[in-house]
N, C-alpha and C. Protein backbone atom coordinates (compact mmCIF):
# COMPACT_ATOMS: atom_id res chain seq x y z
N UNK A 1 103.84 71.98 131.98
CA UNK A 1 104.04 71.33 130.70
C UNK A 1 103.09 71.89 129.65
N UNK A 2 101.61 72.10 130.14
CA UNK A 2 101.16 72.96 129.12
C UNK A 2 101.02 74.24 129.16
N UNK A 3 101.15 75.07 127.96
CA UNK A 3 100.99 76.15 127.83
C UNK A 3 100.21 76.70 127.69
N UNK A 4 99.92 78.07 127.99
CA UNK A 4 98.35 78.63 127.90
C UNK A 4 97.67 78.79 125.85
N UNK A 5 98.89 78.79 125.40
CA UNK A 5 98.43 78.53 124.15
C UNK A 5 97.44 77.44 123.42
N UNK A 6 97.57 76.21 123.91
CA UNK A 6 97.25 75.09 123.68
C UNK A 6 95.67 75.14 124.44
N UNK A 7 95.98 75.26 125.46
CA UNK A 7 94.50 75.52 126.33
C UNK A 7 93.87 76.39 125.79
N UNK A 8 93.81 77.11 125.25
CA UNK A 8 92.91 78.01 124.65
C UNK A 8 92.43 77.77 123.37
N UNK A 9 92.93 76.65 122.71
CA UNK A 9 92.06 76.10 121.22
C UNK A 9 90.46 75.24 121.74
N UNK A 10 89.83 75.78 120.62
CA UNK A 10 88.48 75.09 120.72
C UNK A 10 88.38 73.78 119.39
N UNK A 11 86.98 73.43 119.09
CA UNK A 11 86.75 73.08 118.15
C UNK A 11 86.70 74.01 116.79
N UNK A 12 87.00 74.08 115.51
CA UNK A 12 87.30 74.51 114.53
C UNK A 12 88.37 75.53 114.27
N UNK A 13 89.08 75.93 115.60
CA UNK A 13 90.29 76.15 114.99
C UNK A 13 91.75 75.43 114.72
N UNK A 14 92.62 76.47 113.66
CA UNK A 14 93.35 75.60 112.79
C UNK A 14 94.60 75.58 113.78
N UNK A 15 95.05 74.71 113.77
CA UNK A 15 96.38 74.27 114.27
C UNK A 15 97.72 73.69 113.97
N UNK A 16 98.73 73.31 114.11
CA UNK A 16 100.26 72.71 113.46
C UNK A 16 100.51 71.90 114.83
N UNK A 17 100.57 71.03 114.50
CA UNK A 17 101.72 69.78 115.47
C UNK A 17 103.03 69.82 115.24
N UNK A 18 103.72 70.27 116.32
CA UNK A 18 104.85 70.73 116.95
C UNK A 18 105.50 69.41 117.14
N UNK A 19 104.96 68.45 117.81
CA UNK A 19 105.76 67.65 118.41
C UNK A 19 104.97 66.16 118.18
N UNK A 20 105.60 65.11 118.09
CA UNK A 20 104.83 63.52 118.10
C UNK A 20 104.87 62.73 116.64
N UNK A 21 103.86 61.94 116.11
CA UNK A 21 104.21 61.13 115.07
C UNK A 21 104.13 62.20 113.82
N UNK A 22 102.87 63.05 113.94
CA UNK A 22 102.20 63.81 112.71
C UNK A 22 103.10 65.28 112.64
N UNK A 23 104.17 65.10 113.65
CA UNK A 23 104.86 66.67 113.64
C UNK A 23 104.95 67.15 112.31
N UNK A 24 104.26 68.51 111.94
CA UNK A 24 104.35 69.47 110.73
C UNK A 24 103.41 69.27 110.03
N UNK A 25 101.90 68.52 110.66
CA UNK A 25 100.82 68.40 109.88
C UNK A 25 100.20 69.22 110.42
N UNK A 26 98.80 70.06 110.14
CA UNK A 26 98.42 70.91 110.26
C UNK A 26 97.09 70.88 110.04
N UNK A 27 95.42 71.28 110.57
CA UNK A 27 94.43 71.23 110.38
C UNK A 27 93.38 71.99 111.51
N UNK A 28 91.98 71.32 110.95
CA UNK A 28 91.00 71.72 111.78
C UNK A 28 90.96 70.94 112.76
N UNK A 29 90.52 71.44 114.48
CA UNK A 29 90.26 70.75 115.14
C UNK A 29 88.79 70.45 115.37
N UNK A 30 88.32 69.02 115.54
CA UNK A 30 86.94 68.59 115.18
C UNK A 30 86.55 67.93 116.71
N UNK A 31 87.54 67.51 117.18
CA UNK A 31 87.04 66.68 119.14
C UNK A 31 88.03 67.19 119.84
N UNK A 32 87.25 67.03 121.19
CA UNK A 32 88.26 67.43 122.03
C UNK A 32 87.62 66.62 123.10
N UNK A 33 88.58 65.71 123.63
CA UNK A 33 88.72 64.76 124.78
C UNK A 33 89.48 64.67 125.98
N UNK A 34 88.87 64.50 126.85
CA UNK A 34 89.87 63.98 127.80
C UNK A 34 89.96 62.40 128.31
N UNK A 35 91.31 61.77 128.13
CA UNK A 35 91.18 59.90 128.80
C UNK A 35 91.06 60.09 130.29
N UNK A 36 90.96 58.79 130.21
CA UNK A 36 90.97 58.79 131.54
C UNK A 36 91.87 58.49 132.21
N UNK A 37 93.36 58.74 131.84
CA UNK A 37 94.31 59.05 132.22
C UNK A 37 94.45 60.73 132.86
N UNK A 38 93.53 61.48 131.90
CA UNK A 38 93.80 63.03 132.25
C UNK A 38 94.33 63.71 131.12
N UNK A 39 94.83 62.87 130.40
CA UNK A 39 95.19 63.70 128.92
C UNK A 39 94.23 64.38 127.82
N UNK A 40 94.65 65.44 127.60
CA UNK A 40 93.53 65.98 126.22
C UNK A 40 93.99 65.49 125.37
N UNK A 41 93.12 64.64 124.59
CA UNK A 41 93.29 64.20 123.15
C UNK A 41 92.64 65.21 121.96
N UNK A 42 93.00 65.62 121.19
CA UNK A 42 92.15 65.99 119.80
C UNK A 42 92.10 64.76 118.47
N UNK A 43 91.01 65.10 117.70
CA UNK A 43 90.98 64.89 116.66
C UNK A 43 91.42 66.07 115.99
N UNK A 44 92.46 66.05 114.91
CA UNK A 44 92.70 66.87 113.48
C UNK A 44 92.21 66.66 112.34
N UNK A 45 91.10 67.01 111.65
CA UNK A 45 91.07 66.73 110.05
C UNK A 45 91.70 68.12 109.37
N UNK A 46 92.68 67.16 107.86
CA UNK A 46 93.49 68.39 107.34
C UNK A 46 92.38 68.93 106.15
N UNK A 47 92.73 69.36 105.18
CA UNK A 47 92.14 70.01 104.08
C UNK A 47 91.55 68.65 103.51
N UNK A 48 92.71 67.80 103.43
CA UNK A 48 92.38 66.44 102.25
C UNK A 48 91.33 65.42 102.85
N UNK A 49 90.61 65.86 103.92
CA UNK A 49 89.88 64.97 104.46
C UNK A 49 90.19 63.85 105.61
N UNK A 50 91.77 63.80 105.34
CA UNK A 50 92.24 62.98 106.73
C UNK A 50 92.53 63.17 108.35
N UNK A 51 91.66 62.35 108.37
CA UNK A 51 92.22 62.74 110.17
C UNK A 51 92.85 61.65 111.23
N UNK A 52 93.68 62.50 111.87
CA UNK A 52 94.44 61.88 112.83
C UNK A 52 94.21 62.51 114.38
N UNK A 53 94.14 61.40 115.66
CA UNK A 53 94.16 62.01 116.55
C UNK A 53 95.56 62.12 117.14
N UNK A 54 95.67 62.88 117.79
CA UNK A 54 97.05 63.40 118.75
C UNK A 54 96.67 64.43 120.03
N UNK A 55 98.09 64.40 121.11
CA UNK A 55 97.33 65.26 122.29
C UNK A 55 97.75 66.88 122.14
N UNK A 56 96.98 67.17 122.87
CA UNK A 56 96.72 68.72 122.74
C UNK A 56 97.93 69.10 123.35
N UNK A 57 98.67 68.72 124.08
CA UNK A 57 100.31 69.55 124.04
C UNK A 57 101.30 69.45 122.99
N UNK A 58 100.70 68.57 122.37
CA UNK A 58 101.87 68.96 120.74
C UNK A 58 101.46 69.68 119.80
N UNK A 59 100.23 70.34 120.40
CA UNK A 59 99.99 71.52 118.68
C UNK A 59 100.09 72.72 119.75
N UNK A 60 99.84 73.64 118.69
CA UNK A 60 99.93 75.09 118.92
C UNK A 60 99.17 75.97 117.52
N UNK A 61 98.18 76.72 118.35
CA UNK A 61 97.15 77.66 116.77
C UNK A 61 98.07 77.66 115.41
N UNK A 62 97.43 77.58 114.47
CA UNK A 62 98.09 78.19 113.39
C UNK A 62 97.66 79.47 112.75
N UNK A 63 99.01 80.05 112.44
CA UNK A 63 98.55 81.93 112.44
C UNK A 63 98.23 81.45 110.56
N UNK A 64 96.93 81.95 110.74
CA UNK A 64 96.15 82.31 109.47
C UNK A 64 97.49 83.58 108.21
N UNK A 65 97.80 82.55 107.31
CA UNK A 65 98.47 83.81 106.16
C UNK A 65 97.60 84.23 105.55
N UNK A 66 98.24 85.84 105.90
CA UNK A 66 97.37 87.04 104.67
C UNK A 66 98.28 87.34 103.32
């Protein structure tokens, strides 16, 4: 279910949510958790200062535009 893409984000890089409530929001990643269920949770803050958490199988990096 997860992809090696997802596993490989750290803290401060940028990302897009693919999938869940925030699908097509996009930001920095600031936490990275695991419940104690076993799930990775992140925190996202976007540009505007807001943040939302969601789990780390619904984003995927976001490719930096040149």
């Amino acid at each position: 279910m997860y992809n090696d893409k997802t596993t490989a984000l750290k803290d401060g890089d940028l990302c897009l949510v693919i999938a869940g409530t925030h699908k097509g929001k996009w930001g920095k990643i600031n936490d990275i958790n695991t419940s104690k269920t076993g799930h990775i949770t992140i925190t996202v803050e976007q540009d505007n200062t807001l943040r939302f958490k969601t789990l780390m199988k619904n984003v995927v990096p976001k490719e930096i535009e040149k």
